[in-house]
C-alpha atoms as a PDB file:
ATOM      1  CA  UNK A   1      89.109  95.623 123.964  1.00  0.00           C
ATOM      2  CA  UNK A   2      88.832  94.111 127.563  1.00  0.00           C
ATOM      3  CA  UNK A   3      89.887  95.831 130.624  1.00  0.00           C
ATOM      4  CA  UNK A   4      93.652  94.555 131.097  1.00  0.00           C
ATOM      5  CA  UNK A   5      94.181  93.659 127.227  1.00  0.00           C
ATOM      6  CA  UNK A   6      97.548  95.688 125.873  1.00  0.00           C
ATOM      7  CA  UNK A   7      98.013  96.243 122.030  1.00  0.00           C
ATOM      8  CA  UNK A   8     101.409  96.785 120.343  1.00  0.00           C
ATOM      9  CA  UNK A   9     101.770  97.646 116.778  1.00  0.00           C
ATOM     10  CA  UNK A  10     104.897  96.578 114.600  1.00  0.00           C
ATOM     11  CA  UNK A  11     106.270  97.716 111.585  1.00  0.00           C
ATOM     12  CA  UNK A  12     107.185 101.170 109.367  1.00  0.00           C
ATOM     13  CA  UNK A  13     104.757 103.278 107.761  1.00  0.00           C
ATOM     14  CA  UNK A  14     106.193 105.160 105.194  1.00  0.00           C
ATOM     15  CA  UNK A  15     103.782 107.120 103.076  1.00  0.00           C
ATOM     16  CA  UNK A  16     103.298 106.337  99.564  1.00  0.00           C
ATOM     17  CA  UNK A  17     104.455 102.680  99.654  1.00  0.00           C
ATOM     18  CA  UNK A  18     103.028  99.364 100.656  1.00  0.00           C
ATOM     19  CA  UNK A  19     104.084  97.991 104.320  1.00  0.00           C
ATOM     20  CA  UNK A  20     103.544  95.144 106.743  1.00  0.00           C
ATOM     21  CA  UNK A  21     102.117  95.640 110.144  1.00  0.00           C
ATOM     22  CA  UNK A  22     102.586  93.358 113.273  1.00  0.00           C
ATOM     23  CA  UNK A  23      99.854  93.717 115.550  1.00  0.00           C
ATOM     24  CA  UNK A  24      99.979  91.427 119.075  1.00  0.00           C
ATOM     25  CA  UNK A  25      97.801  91.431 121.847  1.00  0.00           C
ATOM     26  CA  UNK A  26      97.930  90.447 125.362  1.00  0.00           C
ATOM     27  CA  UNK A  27      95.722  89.833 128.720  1.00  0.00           C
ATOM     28  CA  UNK A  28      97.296  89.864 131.975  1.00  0.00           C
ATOM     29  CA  UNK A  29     100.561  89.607 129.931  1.00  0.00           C
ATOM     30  CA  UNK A  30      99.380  86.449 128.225  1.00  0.00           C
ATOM     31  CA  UNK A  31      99.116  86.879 124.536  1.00  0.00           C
ATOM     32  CA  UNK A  32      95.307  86.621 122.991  1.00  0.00           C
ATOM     33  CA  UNK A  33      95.092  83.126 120.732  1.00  0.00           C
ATOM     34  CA  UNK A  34      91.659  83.085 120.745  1.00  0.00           C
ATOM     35  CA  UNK A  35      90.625  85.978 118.317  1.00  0.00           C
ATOM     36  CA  UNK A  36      87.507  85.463 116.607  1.00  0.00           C
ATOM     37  CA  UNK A  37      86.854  87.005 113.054  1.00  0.00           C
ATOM     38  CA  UNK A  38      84.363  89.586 113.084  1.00  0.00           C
ATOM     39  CA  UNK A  39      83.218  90.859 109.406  1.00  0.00           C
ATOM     40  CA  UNK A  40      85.228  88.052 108.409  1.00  0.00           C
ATOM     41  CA  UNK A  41      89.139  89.040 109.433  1.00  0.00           C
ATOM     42  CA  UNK A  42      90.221  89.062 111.707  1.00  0.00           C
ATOM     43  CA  UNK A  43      91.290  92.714 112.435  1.00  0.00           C
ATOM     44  CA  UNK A  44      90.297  95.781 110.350  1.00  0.00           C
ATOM     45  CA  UNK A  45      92.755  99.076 109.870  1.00  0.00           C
ATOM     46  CA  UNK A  46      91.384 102.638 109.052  1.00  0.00           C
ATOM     47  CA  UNK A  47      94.038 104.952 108.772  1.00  0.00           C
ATOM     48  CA  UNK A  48      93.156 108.894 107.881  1.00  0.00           C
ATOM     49  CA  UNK A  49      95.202 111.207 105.598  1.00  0.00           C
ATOM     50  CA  UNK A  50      96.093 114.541 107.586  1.00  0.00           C
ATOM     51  CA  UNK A  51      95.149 117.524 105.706  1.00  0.00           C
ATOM     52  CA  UNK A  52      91.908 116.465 104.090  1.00  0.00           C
ATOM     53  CA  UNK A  53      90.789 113.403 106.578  1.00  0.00           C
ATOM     54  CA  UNK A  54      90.707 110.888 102.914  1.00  0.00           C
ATOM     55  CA  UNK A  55      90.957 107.043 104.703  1.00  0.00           C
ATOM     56  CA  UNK A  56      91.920 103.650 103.777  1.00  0.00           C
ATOM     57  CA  UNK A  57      90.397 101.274 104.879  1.00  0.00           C
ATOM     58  CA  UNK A  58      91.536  97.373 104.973  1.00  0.00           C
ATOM     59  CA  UNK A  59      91.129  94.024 106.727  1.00  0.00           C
ATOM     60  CA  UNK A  60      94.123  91.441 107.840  1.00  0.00           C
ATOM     61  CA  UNK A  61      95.435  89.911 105.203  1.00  0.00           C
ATOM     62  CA  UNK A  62      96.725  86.629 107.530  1.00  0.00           C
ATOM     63  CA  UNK A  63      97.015  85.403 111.175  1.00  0.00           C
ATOM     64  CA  UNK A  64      99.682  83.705 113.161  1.00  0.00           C
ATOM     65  CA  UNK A  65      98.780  83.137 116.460  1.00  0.00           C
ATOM     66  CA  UNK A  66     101.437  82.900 119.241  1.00  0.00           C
ATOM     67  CA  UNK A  67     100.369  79.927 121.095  1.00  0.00           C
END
């Protein structure tokens, strides 16, 4: 991310079970509209299992821009 950019994740993990994420960004407190998909999505998610390090890993499954 760009100097200045600020990231704030939305949303409940609870383990086991399927759940949504909200993920905004902003520069200079604008929000970011202008994403462009890289490995075509927009974001990706890795998340590790403690313990054993096992991961998931998944892409965005939609995108809503703010502006």
């Amino acid at each position: 991310m760009k100097a200045g950019a600020r990231l704030a994740l939305g949303g409940d993990l609870v383990a086991g079970s399927s759940s949504e994420l909200t993920i905004s960004i902003a520069r200079d407190g604008e929000p970011v509209t202008t994403l462009e998909p890289y490995l075509g999505a927009f974001g990706h998610l890795v998340a590790l299992r403690e313990g054993d390090l096992a991961y998931l890993a998944d892409r965005v499954s939609s995108w809503r821009s703010a502006g």
